[in-house]
Protein backbone atom coordinates (compact mmCIF):
# COMPACT_ATOMS: atom_id res chain seq x y z
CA UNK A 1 -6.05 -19.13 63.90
CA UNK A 2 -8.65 -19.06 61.09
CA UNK A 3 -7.56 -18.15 58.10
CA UNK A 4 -9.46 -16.57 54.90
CA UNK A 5 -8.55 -15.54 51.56
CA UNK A 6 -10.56 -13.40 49.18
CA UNK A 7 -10.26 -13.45 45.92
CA UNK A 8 -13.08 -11.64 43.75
CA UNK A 9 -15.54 -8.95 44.85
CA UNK A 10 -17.27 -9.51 48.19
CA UNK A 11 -20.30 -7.54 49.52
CA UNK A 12 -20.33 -7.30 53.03
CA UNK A 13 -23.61 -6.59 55.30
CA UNK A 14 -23.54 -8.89 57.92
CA UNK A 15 -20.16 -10.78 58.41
CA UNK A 16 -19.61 -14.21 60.40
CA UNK A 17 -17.58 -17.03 60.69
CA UNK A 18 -13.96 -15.37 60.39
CA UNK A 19 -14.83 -13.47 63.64
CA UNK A 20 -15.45 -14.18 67.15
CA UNK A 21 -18.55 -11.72 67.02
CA UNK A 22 -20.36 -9.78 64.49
CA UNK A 23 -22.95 -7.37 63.77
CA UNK A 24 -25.15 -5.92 61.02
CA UNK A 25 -22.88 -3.11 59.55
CA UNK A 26 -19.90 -4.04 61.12
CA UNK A 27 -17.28 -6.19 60.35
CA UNK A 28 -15.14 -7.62 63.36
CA UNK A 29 -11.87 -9.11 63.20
CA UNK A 30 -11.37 -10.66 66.84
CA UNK A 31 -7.90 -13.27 65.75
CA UNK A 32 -8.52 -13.90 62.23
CA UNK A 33 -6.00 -13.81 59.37
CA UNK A 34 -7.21 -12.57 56.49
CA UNK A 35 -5.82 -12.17 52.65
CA UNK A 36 -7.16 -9.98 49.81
CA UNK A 37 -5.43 -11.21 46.73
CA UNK A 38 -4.33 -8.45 43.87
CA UNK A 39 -7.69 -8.26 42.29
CA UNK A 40 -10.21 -8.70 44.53
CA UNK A 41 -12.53 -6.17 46.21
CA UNK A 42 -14.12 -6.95 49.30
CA UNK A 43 -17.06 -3.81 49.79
CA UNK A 44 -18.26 -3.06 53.35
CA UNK A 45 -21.59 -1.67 53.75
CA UNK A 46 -20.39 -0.27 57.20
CA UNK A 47 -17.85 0.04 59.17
CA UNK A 48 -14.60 -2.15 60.16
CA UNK A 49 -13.28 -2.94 63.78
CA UNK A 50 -9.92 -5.40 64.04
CA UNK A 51 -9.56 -6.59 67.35
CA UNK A 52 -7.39 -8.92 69.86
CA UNK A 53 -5.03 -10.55 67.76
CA UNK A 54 -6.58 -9.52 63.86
CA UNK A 55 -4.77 -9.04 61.26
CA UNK A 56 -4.93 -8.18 57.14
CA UNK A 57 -2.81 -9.15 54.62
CA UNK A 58 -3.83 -6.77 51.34
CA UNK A 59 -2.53 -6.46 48.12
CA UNK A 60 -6.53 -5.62 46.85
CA UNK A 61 -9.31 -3.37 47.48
CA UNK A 62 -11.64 -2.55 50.61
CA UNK A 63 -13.98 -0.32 50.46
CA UNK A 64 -16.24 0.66 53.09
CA UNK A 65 -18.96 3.43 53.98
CA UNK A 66 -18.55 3.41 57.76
CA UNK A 67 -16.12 3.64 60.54
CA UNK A 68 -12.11 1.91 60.36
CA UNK A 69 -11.62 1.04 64.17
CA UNK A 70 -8.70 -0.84 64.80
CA UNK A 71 -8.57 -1.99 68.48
CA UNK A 72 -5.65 -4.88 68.04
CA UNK A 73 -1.94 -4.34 69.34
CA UNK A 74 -0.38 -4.36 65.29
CA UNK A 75 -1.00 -2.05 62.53
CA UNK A 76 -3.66 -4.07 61.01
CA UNK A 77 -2.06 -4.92 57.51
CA UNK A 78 1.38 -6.67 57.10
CA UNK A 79 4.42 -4.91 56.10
CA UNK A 80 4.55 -4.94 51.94
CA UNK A 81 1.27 -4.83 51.86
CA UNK A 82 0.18 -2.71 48.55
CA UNK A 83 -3.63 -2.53 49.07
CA UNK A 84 -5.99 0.13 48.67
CA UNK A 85 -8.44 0.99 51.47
CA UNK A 86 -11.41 3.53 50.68
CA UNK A 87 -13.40 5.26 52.42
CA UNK A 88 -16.78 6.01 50.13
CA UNK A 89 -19.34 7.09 53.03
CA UNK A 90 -20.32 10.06 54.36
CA UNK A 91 -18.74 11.32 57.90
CA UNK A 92 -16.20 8.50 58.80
CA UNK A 93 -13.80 8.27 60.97
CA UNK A 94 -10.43 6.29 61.33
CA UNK A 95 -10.25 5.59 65.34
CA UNK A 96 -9.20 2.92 67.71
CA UNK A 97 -6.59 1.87 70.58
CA UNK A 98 -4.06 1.52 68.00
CA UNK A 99 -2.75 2.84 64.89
CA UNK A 100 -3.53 1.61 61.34
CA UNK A 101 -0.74 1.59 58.54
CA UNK A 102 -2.55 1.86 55.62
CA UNK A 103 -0.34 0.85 52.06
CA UNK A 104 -2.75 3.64 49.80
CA UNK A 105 -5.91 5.13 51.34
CA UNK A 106 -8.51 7.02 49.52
CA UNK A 107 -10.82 9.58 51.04
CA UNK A 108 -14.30 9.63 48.66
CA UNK A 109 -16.87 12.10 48.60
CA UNK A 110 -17.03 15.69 50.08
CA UNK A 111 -17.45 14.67 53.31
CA UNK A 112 -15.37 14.82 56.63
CA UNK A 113 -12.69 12.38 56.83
CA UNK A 114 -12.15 12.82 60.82
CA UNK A 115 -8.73 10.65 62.22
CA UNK A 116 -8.66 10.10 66.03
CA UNK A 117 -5.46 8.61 66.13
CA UNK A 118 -1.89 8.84 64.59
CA UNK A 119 -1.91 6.99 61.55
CA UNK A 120 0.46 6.36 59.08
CA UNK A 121 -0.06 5.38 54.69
CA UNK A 122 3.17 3.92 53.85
CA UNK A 123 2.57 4.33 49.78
CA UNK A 124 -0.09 6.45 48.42
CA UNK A 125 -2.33 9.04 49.58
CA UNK A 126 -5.67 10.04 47.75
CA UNK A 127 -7.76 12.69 49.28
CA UNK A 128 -10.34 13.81 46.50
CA UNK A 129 -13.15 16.02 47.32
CA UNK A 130 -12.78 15.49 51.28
CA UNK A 131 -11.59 17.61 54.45
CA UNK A 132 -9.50 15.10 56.53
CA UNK A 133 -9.79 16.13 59.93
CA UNK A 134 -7.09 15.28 61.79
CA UNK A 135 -8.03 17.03 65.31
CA UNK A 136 -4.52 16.95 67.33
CA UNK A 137 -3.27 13.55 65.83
CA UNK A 138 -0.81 12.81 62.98
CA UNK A 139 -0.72 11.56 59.50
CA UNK A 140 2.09 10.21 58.02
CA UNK A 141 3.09 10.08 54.47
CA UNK A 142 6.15 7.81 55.04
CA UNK A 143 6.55 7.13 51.07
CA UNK A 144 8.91 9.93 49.89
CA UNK A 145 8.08 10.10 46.61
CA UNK A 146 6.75 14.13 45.86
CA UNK A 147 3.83 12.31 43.76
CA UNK A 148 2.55 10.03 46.82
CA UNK A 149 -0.44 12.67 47.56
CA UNK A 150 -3.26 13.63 45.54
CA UNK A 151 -6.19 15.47 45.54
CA UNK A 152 -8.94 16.94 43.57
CA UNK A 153 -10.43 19.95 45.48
CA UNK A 154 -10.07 18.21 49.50
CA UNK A 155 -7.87 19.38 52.36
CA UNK A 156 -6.36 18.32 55.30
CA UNK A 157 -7.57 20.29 58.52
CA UNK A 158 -5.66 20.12 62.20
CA UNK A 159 -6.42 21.31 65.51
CA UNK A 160 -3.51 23.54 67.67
CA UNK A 161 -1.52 20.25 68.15
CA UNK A 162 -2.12 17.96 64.90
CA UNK A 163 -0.14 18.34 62.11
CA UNK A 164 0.28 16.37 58.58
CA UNK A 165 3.85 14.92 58.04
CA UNK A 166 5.73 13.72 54.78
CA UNK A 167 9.10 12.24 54.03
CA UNK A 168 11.07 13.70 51.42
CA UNK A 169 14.57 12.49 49.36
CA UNK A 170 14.35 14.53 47.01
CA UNK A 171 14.46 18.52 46.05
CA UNK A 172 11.24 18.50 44.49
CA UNK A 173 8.02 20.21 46.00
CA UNK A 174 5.75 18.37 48.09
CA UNK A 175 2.52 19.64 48.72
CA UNK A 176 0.63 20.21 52.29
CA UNK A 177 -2.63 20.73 50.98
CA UNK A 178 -3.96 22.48 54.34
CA UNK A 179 -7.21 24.22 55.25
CA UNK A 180 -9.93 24.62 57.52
CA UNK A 181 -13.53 25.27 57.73
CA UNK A 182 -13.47 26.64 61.48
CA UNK A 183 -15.10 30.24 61.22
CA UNK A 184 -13.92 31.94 57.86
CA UNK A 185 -13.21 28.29 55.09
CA UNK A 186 -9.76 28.61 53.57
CA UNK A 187 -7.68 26.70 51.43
CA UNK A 188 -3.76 27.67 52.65
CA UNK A 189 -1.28 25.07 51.47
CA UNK A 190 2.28 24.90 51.61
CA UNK A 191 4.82 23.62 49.11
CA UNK A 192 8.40 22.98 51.05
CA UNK A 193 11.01 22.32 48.38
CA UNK A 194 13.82 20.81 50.33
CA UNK A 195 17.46 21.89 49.08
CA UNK A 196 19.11 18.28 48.91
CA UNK A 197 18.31 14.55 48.27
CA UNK A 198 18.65 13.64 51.50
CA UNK A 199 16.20 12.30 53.59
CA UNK A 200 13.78 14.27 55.89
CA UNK A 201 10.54 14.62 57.27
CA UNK A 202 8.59 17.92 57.53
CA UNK A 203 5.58 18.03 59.74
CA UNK A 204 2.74 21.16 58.98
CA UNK A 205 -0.11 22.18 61.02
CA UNK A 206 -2.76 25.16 59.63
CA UNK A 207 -4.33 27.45 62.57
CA UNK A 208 -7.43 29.28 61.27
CA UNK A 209 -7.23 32.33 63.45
CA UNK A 210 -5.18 35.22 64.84
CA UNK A 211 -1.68 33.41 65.87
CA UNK A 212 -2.33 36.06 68.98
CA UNK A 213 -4.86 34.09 70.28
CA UNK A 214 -2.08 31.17 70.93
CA UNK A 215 0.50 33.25 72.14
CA UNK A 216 2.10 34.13 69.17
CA UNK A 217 1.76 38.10 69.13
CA UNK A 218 1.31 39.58 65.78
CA UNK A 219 2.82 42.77 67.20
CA UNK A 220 6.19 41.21 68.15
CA UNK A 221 7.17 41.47 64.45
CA UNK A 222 10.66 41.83 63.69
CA UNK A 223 12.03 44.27 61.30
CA UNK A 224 12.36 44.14 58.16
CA UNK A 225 8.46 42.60 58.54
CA UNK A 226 6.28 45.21 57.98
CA UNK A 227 2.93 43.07 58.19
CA UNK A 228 2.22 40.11 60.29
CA UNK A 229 -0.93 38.37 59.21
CA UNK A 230 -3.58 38.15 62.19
CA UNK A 231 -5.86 35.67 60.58
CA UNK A 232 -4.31 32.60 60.29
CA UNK A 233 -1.01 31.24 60.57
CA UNK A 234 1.02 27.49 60.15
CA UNK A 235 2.89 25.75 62.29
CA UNK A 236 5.57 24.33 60.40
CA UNK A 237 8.78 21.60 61.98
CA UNK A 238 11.61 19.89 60.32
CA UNK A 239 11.55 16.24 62.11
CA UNK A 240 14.01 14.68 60.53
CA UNK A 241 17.60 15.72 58.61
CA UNK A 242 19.64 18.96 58.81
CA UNK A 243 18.72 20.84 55.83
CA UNK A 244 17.14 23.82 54.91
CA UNK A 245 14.17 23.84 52.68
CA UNK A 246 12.01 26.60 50.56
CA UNK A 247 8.70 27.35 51.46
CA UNK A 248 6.16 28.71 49.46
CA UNK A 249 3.09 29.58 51.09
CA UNK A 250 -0.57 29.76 49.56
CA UNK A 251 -2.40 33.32 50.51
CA UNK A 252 -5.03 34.78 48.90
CA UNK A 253 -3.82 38.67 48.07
CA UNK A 254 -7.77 40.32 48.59
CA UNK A 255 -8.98 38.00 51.83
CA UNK A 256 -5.88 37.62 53.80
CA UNK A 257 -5.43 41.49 53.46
């Protein structure tokens, strides 16, 4: 197995030698081991595809303006990895035959984020400006901390069957920062304040039209509901543990009326 560890920046345009094939603008991993040491930063102009038997070991920075394919049977990076991965291009997308565990990922620029696959970031979750597109696949916050996401002024969008998933241990409020620019743009997030310490999960998906339209009649409200909203609605599932949680929903008081 060929082996390669970085160490200070690296600019990437055309890669060879680690991989069994390469491109211009894409980096291949076809078998290689590979180490970022705390430190380093290894910048992709392009995109990154890990293949056959490829994997990362991170505890630096990658950076890269196109596409994260992995194509390999593991999750690319080794567990304990506590890396950073960010996405600074345009429209990219995180794709491939498998999923990709990602220690912190950052989402750059207002731009669409789109994710093809389930994909989990075990520490740290940075969205910024972007909308991360998640179609009807699943991200996983796995790290329970209530401070693992943040964002600036992006969102996470779903379609009918994709949904956004934390862990929680604690009763503090984790945010689902949930939207969609399909037809009318809205910001709708969700704070779900869980009544114990114990763990859970708590999965949230954001439709952006009437719930009637997927079979969820607005006029089978019962009382004491006086008003079902028939523009948008979430879809929201406890995974994991037994206990109840508070929900406080975003809604704006002139546009959702």
């Amino acid at each position: 197995m060929n082996t390669a560890t970085f160490s200070r920046l690296f600019i990437v345009s055309i890669f060879s030698g680690l991989a069994l094939g390469a491109q211009a603008q894409q980096v291949f991993y076809n078998g290689a081991s590979v180490h970022v040491e705390a430190g380093a930063h290894i910048f992709i102009q392009g995109g990154f595809t890990n293949q056959g038997s490829g994997q990362v070991s991170s505890d630096g920075i990658i950076t890269l303006t196109g596409n994260w394919i992995n194509n390999a049977s593991n999750n690319v990076f080794t567990p304990g990895d506590t890396g950073l991965v960010v996405l600074d291009g345009t429209t990219q997308t995180i794709q491939g035959t498998g999923s990709t565990h990602f220690a912190r990922l950052s989402m750059k620029n207002a731009s669409i984020k789109t994710i093809s696959v389930n994909t989990q970031v075990t520490d740290a979750l940075i969205i910024d400006s972007s909308e991360v597109a998640l179609s009807n696949d699943t991200l996983f916050l796995s790290n329970p901390a209530s401070n693992s996401l943040s964002r600036s002024i992006g969102y996470i969008s779903n379609g009918l069957n994709g949904a956004f998933v934390r862990a929680t241990n604690s009763s503090s409020a984790y945010l689902f920062p949930m939207g969609s620019a399909a037809g009318t743009t809205r910001y709708r997030p969700i704070e779900v304040t869980p009544n114990t310490n114990a763990a859970h999960q708590f999965g949230i998906g954001f439709i952006n039209n009437d719930p009637s339209t997927d079979g969820y009649l607005t006029t089978n409200a019962n009382s004491p509901a006086c008003f079902v909203n028939d523009q948008w609605y979430h879809k929201v599932a406890r995974l994991v543990g037994n206990d109840s949680a508070v929900l406080a929903i975003g809604f704006d008081g002139v546009a959702d009326t």
